[in-house]
C-alpha atoms as a PDB file:
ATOM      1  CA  UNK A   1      36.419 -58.592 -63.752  1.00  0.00           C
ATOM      2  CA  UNK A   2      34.415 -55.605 -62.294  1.00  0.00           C
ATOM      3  CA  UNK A   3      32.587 -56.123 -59.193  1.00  0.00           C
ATOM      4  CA  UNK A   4      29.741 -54.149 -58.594  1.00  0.00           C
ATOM      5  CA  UNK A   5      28.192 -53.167 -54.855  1.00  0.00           C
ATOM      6  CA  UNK A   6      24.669 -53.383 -54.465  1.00  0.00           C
ATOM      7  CA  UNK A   7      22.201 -52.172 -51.581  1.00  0.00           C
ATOM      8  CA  UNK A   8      20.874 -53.778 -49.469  1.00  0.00           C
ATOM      9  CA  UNK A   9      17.478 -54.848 -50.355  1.00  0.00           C
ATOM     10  CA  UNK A  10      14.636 -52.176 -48.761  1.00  0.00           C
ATOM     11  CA  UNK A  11      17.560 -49.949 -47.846  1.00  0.00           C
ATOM     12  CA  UNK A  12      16.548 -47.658 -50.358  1.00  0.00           C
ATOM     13  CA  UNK A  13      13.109 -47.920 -49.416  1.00  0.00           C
ATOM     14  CA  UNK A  14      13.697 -47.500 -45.725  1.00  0.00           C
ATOM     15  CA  UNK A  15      15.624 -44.411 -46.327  1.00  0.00           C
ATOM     16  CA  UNK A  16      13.371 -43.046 -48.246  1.00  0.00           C
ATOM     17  CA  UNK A  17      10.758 -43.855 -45.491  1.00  0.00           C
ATOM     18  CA  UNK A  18      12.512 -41.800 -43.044  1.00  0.00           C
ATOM     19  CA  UNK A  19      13.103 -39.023 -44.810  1.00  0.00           C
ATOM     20  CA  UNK A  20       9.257 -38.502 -45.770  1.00  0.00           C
ATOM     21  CA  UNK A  21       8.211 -39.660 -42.194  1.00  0.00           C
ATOM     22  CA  UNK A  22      10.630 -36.535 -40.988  1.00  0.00           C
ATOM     23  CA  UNK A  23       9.613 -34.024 -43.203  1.00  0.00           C
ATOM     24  CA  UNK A  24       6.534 -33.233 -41.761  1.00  0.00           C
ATOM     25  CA  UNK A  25       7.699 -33.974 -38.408  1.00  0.00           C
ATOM     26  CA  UNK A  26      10.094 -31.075 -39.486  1.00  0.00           C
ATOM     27  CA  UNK A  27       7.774 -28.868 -40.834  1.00  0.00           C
ATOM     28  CA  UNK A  28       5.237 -29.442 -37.911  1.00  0.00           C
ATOM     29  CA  UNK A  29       8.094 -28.510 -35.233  1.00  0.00           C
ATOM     30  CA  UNK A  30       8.817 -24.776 -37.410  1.00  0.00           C
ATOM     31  CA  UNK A  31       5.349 -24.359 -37.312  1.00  0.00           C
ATOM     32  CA  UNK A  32       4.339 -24.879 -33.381  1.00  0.00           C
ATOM     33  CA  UNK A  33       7.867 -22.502 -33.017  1.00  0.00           C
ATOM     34  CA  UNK A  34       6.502 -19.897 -34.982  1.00  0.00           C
ATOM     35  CA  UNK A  35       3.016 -19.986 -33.530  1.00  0.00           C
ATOM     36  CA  UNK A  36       4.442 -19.973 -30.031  1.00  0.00           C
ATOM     37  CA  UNK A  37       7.023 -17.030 -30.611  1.00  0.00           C
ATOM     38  CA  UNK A  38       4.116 -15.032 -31.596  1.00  0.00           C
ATOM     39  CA  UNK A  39       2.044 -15.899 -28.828  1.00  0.00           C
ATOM     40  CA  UNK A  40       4.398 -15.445 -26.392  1.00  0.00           C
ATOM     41  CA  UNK A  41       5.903 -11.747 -27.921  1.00  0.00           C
ATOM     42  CA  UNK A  42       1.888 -10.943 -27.835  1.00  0.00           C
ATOM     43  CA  UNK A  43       1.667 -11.994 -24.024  1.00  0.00           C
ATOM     44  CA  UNK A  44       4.859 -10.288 -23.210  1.00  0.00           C
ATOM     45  CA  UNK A  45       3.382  -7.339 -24.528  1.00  0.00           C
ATOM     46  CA  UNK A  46      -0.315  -7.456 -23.200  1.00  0.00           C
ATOM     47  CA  UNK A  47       1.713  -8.359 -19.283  1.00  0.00           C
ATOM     48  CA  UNK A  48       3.703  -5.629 -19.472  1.00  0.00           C
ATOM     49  CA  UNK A  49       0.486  -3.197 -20.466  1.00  0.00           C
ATOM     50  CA  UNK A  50      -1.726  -4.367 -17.638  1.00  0.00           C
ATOM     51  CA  UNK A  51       0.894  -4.675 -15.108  1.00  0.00           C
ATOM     52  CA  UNK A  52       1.755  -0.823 -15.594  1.00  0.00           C
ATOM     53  CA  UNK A  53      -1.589   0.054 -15.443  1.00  0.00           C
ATOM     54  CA  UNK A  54      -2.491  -1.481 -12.581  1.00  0.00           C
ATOM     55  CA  UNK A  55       0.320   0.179 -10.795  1.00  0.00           C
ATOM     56  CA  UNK A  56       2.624  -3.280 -10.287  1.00  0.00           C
ATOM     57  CA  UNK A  57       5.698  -1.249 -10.319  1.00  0.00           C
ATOM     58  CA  UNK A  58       4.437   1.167  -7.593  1.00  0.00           C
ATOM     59  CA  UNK A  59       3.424  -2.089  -5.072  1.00  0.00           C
ATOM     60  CA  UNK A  60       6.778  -3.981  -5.670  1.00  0.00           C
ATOM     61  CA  UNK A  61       8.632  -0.354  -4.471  1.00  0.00           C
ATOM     62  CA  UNK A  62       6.249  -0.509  -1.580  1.00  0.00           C
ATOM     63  CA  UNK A  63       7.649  -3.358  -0.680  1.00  0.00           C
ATOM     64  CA  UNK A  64      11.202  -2.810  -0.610  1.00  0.00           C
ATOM     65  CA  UNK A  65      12.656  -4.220  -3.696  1.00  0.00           C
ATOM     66  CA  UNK A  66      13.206  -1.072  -5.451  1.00  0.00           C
ATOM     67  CA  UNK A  67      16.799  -0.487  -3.857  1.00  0.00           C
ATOM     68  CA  UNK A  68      17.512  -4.211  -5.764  1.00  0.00           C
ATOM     69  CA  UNK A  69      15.696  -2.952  -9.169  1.00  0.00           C
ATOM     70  CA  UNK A  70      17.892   0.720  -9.306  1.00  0.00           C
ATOM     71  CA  UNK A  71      20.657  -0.430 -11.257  1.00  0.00           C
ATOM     72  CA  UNK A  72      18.728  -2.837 -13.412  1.00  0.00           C
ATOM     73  CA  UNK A  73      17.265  -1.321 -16.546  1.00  0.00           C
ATOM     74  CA  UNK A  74      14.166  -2.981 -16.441  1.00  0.00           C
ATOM     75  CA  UNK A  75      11.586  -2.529 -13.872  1.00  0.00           C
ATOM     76  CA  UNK A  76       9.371  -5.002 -12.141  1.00  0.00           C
ATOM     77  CA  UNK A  77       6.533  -4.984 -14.625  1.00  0.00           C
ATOM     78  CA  UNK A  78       9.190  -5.994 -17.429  1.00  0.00           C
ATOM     79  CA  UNK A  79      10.842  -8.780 -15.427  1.00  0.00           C
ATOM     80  CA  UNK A  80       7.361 -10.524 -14.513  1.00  0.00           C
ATOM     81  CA  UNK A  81       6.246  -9.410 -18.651  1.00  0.00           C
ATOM     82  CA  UNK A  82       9.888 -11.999 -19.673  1.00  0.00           C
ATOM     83  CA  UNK A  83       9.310 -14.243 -17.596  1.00  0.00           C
ATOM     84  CA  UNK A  84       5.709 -14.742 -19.023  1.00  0.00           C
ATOM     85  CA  UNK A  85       7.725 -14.488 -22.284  1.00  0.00           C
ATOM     86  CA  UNK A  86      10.211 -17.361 -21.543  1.00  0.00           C
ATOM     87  CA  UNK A  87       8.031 -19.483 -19.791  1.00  0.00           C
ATOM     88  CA  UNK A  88       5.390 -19.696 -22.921  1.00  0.00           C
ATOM     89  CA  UNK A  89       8.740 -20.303 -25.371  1.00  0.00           C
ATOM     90  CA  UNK A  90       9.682 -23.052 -22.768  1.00  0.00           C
ATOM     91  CA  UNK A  91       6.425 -24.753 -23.274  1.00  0.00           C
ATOM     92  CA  UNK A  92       6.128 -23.960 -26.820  1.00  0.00           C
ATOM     93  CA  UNK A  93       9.621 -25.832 -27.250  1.00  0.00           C
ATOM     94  CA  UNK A  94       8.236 -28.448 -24.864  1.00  0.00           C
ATOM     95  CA  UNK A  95       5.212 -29.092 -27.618  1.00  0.00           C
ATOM     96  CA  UNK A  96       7.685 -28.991 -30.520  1.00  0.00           C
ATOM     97  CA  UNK A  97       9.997 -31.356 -29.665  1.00  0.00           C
ATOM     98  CA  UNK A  98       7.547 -33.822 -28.503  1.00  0.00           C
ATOM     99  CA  UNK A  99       6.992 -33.954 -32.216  1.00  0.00           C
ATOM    100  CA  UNK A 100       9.848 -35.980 -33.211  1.00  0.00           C
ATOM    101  CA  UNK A 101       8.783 -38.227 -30.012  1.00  0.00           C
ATOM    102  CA  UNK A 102      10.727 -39.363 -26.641  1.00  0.00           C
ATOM    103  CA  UNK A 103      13.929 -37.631 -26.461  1.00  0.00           C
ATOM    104  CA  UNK A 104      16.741 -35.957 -23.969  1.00  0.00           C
ATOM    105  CA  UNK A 105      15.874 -33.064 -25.072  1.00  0.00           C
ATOM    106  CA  UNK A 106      12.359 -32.625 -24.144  1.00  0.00           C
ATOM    107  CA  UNK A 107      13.216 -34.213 -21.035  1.00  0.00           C
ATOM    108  CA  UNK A 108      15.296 -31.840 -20.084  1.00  0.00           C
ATOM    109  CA  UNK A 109      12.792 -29.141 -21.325  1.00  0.00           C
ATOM    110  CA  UNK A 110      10.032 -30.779 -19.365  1.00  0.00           C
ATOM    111  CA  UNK A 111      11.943 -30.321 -15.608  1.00  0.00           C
ATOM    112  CA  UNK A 112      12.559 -27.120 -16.794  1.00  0.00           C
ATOM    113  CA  UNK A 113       8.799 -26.438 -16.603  1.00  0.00           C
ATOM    114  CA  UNK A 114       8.111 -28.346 -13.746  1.00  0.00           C
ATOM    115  CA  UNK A 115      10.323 -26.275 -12.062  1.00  0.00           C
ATOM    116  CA  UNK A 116       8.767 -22.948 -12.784  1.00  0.00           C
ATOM    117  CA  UNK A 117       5.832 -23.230 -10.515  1.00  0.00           C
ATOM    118  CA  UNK A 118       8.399 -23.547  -7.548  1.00  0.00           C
ATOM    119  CA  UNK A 119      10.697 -20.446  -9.215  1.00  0.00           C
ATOM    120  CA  UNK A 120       7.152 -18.580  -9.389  1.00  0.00           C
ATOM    121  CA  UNK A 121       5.951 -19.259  -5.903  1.00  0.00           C
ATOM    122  CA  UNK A 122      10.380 -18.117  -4.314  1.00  0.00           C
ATOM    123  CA  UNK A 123       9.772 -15.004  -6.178  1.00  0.00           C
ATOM    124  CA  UNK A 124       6.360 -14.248  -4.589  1.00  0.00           C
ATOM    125  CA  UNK A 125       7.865 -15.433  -1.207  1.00  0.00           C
ATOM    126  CA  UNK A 126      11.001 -13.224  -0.887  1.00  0.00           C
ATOM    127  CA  UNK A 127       8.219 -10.193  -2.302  1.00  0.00           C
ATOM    128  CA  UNK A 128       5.862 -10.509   0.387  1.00  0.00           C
ATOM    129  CA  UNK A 129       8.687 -10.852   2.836  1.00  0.00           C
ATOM    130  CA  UNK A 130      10.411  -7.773   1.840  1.00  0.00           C
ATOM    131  CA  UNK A 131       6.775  -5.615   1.911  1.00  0.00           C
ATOM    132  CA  UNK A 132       6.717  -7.064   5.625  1.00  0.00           C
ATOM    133  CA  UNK A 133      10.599  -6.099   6.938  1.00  0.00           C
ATOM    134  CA  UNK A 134       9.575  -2.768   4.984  1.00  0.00           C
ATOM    135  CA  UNK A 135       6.488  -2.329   7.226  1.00  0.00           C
ATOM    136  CA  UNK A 136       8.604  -3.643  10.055  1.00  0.00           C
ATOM    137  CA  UNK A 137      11.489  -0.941   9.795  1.00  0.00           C
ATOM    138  CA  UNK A 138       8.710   1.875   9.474  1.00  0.00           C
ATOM    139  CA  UNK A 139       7.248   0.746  12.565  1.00  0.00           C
ATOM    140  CA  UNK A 140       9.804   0.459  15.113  1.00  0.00           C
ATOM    141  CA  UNK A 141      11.925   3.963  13.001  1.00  0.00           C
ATOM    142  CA  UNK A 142       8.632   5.425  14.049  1.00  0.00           C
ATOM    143  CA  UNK A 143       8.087   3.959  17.676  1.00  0.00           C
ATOM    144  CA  UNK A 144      11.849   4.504  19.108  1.00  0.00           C
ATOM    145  CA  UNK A 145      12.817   6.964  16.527  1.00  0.00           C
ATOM    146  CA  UNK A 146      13.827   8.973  19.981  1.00  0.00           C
ATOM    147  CA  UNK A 147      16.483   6.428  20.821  1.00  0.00           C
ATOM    148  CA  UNK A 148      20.270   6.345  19.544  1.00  0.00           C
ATOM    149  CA  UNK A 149      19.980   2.489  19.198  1.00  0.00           C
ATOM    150  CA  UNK A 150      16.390   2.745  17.094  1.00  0.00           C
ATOM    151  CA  UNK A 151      17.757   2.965  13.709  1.00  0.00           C
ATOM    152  CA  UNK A 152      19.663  -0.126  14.224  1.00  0.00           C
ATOM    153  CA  UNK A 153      17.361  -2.148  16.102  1.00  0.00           C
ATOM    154  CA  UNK A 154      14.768  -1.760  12.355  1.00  0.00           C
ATOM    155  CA  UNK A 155      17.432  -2.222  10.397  1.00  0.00           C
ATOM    156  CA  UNK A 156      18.083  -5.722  12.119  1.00  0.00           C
ATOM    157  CA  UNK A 157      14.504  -7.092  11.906  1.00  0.00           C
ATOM    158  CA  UNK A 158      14.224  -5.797   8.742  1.00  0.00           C
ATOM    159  CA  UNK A 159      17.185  -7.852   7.583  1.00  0.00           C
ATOM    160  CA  UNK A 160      16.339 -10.721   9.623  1.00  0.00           C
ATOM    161  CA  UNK A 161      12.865 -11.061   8.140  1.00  0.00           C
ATOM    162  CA  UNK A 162      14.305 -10.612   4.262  1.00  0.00           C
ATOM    163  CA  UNK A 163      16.840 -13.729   5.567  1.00  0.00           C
ATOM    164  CA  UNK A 164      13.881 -16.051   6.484  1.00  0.00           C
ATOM    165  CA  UNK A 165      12.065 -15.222   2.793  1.00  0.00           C
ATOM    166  CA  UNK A 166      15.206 -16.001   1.310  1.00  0.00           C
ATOM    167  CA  UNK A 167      15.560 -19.308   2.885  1.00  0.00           C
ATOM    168  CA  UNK A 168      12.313 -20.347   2.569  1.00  0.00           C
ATOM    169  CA  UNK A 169      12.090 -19.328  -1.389  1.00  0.00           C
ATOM    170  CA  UNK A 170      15.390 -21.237  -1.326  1.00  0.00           C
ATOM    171  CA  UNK A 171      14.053 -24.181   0.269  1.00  0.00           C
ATOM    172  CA  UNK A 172      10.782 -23.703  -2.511  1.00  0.00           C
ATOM    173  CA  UNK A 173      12.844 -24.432  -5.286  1.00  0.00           C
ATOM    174  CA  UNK A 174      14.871 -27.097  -3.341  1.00  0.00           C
ATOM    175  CA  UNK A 175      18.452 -25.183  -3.476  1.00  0.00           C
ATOM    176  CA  UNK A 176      20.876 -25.886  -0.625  1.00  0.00           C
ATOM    177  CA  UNK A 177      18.024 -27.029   1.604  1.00  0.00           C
ATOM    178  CA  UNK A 178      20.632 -28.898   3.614  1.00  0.00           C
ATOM    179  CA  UNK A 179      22.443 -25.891   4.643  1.00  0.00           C
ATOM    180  CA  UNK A 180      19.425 -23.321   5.030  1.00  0.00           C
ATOM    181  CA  UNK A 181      17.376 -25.422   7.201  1.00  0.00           C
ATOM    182  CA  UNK A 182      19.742 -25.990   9.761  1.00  0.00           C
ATOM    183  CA  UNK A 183      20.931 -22.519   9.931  1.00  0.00           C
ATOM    184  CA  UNK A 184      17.288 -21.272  10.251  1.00  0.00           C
ATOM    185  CA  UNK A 185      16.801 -23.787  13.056  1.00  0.00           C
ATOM    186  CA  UNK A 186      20.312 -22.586  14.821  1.00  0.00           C
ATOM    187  CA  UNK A 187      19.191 -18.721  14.096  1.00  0.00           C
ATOM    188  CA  UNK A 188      15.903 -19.228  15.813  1.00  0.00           C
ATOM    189  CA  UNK A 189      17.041 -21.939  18.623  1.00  0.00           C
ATOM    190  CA  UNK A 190      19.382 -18.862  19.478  1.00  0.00           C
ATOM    191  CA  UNK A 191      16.699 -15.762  19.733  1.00  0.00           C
ATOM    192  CA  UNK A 192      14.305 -18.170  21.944  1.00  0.00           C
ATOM    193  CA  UNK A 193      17.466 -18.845  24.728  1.00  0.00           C
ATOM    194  CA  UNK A 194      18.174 -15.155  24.571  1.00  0.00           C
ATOM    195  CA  UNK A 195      14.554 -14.528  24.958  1.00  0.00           C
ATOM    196  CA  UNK A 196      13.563 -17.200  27.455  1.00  0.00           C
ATOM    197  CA  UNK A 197      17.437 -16.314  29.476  1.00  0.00           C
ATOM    198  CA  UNK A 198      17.083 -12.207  29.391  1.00  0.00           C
ATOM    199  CA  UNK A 199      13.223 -12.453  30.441  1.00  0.00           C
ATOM    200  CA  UNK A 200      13.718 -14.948  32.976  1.00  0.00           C
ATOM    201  CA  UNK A 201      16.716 -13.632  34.274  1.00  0.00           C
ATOM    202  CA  UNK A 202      17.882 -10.105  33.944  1.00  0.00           C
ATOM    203  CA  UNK A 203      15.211  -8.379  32.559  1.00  0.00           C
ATOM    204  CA  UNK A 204      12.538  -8.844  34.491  1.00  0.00           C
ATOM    205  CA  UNK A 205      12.890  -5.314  36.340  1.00  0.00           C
ATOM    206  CA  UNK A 206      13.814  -3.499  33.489  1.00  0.00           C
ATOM    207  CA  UNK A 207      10.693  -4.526  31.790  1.00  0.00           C
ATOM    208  CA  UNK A 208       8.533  -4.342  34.641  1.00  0.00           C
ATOM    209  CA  UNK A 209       9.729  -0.302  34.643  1.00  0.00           C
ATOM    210  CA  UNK A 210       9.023  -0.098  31.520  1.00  0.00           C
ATOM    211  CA  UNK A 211       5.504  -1.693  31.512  1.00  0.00           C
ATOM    212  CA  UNK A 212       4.739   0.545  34.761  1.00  0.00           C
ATOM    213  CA  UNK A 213       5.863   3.546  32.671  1.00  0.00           C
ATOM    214  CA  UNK A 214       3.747   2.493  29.368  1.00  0.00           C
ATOM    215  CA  UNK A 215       0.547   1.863  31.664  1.00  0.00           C
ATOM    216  CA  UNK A 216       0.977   5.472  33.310  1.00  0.00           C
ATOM    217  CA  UNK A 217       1.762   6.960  30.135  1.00  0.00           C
ATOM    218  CA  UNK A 218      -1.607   5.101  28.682  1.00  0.00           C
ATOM    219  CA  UNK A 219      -3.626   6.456  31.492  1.00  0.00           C
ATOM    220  CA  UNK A 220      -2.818   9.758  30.764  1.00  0.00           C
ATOM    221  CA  UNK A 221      -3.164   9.923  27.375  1.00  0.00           C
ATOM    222  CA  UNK A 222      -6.923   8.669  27.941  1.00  0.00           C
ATOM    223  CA  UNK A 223      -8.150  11.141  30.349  1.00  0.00           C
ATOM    224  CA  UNK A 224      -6.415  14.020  27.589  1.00  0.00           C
ATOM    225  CA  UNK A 225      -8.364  12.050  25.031  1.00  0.00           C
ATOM    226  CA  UNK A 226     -11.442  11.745  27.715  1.00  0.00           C
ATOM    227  CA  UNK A 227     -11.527  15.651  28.285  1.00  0.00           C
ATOM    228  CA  UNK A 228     -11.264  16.437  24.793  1.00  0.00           C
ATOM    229  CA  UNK A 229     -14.446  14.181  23.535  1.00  0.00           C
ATOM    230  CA  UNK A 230     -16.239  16.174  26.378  1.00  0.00           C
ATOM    231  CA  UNK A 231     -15.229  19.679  25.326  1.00  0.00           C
ATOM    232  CA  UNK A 232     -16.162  18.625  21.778  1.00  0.00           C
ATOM    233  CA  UNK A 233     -19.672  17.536  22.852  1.00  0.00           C
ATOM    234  CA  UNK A 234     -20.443  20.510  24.357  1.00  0.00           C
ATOM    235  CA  UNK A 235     -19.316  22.780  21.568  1.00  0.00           C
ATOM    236  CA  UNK A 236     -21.540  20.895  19.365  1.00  0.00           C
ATOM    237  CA  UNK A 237     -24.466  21.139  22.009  1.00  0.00           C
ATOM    238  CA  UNK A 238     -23.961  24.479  22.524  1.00  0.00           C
ATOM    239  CA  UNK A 239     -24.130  25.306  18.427  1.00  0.00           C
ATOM    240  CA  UNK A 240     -26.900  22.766  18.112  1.00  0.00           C
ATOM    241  CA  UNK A 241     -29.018  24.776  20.639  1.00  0.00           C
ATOM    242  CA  UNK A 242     -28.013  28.292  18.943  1.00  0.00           C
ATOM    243  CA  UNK A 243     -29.046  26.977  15.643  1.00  0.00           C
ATOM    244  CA  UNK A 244     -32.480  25.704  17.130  1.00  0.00           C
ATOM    245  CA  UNK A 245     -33.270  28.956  18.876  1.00  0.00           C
ATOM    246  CA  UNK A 246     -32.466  30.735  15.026  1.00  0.00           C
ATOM    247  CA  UNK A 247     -35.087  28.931  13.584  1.00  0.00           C
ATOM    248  CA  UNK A 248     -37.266  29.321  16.206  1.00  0.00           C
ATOM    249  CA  UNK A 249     -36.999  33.268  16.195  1.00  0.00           C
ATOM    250  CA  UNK A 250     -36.080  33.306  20.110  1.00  0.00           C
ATOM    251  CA  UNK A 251     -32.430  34.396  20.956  1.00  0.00           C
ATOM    252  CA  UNK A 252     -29.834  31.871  21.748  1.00  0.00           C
ATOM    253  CA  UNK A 253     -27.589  31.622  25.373  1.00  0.00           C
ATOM    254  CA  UNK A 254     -26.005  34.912  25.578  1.00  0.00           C
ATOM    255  CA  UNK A 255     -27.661  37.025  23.350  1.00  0.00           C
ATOM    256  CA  UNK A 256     -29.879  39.884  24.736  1.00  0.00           C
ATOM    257  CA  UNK A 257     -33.796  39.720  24.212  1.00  0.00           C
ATOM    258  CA  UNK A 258     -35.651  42.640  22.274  1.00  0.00           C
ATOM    259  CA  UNK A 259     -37.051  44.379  26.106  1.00  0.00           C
ATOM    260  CA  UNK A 260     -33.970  44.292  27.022  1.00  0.00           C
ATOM    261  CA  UNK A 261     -32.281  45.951  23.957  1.00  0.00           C
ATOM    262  CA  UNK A 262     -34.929  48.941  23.951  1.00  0.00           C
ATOM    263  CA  UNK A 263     -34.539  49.546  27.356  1.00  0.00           C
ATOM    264  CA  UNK A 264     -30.685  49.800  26.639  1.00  0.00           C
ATOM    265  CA  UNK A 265     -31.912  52.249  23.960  1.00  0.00           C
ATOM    266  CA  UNK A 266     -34.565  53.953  25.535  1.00  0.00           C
ATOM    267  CA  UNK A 267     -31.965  55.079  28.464  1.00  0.00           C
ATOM    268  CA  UNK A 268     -29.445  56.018  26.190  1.00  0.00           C
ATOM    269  CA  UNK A 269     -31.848  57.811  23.783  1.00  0.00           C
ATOM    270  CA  UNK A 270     -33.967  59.802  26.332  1.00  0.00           C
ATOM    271  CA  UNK A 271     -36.940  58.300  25.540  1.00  0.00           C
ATOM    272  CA  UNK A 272     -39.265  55.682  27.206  1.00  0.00           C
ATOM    273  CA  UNK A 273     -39.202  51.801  26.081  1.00  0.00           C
ATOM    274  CA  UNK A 274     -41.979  51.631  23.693  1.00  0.00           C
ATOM    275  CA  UNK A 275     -42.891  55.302  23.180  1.00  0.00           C
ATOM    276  CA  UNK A 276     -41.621  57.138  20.261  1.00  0.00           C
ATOM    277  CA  UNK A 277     -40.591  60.192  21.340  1.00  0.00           C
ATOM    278  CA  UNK A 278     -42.272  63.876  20.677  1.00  0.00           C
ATOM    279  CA  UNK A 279     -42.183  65.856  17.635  1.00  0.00           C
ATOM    280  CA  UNK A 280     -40.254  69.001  18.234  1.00  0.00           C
ATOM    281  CA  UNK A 281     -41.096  72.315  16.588  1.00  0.00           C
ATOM    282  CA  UNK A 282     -40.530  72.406  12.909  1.00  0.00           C
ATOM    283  CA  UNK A 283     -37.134  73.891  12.075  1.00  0.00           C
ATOM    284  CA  UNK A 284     -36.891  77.790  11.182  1.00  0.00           C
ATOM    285  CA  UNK A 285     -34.662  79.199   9.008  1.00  0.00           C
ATOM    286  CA  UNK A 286     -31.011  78.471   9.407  1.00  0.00           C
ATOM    287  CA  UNK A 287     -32.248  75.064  11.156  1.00  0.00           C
ATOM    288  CA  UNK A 288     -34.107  76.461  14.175  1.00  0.00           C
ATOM    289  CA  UNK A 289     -37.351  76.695  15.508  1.00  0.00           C
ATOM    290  CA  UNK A 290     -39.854  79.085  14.211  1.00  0.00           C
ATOM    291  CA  UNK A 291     -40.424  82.553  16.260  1.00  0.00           C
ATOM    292  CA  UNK A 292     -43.404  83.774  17.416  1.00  0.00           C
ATOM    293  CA  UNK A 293     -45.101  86.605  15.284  1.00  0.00           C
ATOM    294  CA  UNK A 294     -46.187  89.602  16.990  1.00  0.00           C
ATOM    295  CA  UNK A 295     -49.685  90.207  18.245  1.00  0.00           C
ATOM    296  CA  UNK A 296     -49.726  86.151  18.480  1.00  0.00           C
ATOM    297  CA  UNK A 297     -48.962  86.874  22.068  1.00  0.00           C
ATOM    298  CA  UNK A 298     -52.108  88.182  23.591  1.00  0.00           C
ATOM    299  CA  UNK A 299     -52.258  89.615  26.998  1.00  0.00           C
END
């Protein structure tokens, strides 16, 4: 007796329903993966272009992070041009799997973009803050460059101000906010005592000196700047009254007037001022005056 096993009834049919139902789903998901590979190698490359020529690269090393970007092989242009790169492929995988409906994975895929906003707006944050503690350290290198402790004392603020952009980007994209916060609270509970203890207490000769010493040195400084603004307006008085007496034909402060110059050539040239002076004999031979012929000389 042979016993034969049938299907179900509609199994078939279901099967077959599922297969054509995922076969464009399929198809649809290569497609929007395609598309959105190309578009986001385009934007890569278009990023990368107009960051360079804007000079991107030269701002970020402005601002401190090109110590952190030596001994990478991509600059900062490149970095922001990948990230553009990966965040459209994140979306782009986002839109495919939504194809086949709700699932883990585009769940997961979905917090992933959510998230990059917050990445975005760390990265900006610890940027800005290390163009500032850049800035900083130039300033006081340049203000107590004199002093032994002067290096040290930029360094520290300069390091201290990185430290608060890195907790805040950290507290941005919600990593160990329960450790950062406190430990920004503790760091700046304990500058405040030291400030409000040293300037209530200790230092409040010491930076009384040094206040009397800035105002003196500010007072001085002014009536150097004071006397040279005055010197400089009379120099250009002075040349705009020379250049006025040019035009005019008379002679400027200081120069001598026309009387006065042919008197100074009328006593050194044996003549009177104005009168031109005599015509001598005409010259004989040899350069000298003509003699007398004889018989001109009548008695």
């Amino acid at each position: 007796m042979t016993t034969y096993l049938a299907a179900p009834p509609g199994a078939i049919t279901h099967a077959i329903q599922t297969v054509v139902a995922f076969v464009p789903r399929f198809i649809a998901f290569l497609a929007i993966l395609v598309i959105g590979w190309l578009v986001a190698s385009l934007l890569q490359r278009v990023v990368n272009q107009v960051l360079e020529r804007v000079g991107f690269d030269r701002w970020v090393e402005r601002g401190g992070v090109k110590a952190a970007l030596a001994r990478s092989r991509y600059d900062a242009s490149d970095i922001v041009a990948r990230l553009v790169y990966y965040a459209v492929l994140l979306f782009t995988l986002q839109l495919a799997f939504g194809v086949f409906g709700p699932n883990p994975v585009s769940a997961l895929i979905a917090g992933v973009v959510r998230w990059i906003p917050r990445a975005i707006v760390a990265v900006v944050i610890v940027v800005v803050a290390a163009a500032i503690a850049n800035a900083v350290r130039d300033l006081i290198s340049g203000a107590l460059g004199g002093l032994s402790y002067g290096r040290v004392l930029a360094n520290v603020a300069s390091w201290f101000i990185i430290a608060i952009g890195v907790i805040a980007a950290l507290n941005q994209i919600g990593v160990a906010t329960t450790v950062t916060t406190p430990i920004l609270v503790a760091v700046l509970a304990t500058i405040a005592g030291i400030l409000i203890v040293g300037v209530g207490g200790g230092l409040v000769r010491p930076m009384q000196n040094r206040l009397e010493r800035w105002l003196d040195r500010i007072a001085a400084e002014s009536a150097t700047a004071t006397e040279h603004a005055r010197a400089y307006a009379a120099g250009r008085r002075e040349a705009a009254d020379r250049l006025a007496a040019e035009r005019a034909g008379a002679p400027a402060a200081g120069e001598p007037r026309p009387a006065e110059s042919a008197r100074t050539g009328a006593q050194f040239g044996g003549g009177r001022p104005g009168v031109p002076d005599a015509p001598g004999p005409p010259p004989g031979p040899a350069g000298l005056g003509k003699e007398p012929r004889r018989g001109d000389d009548r008695t």
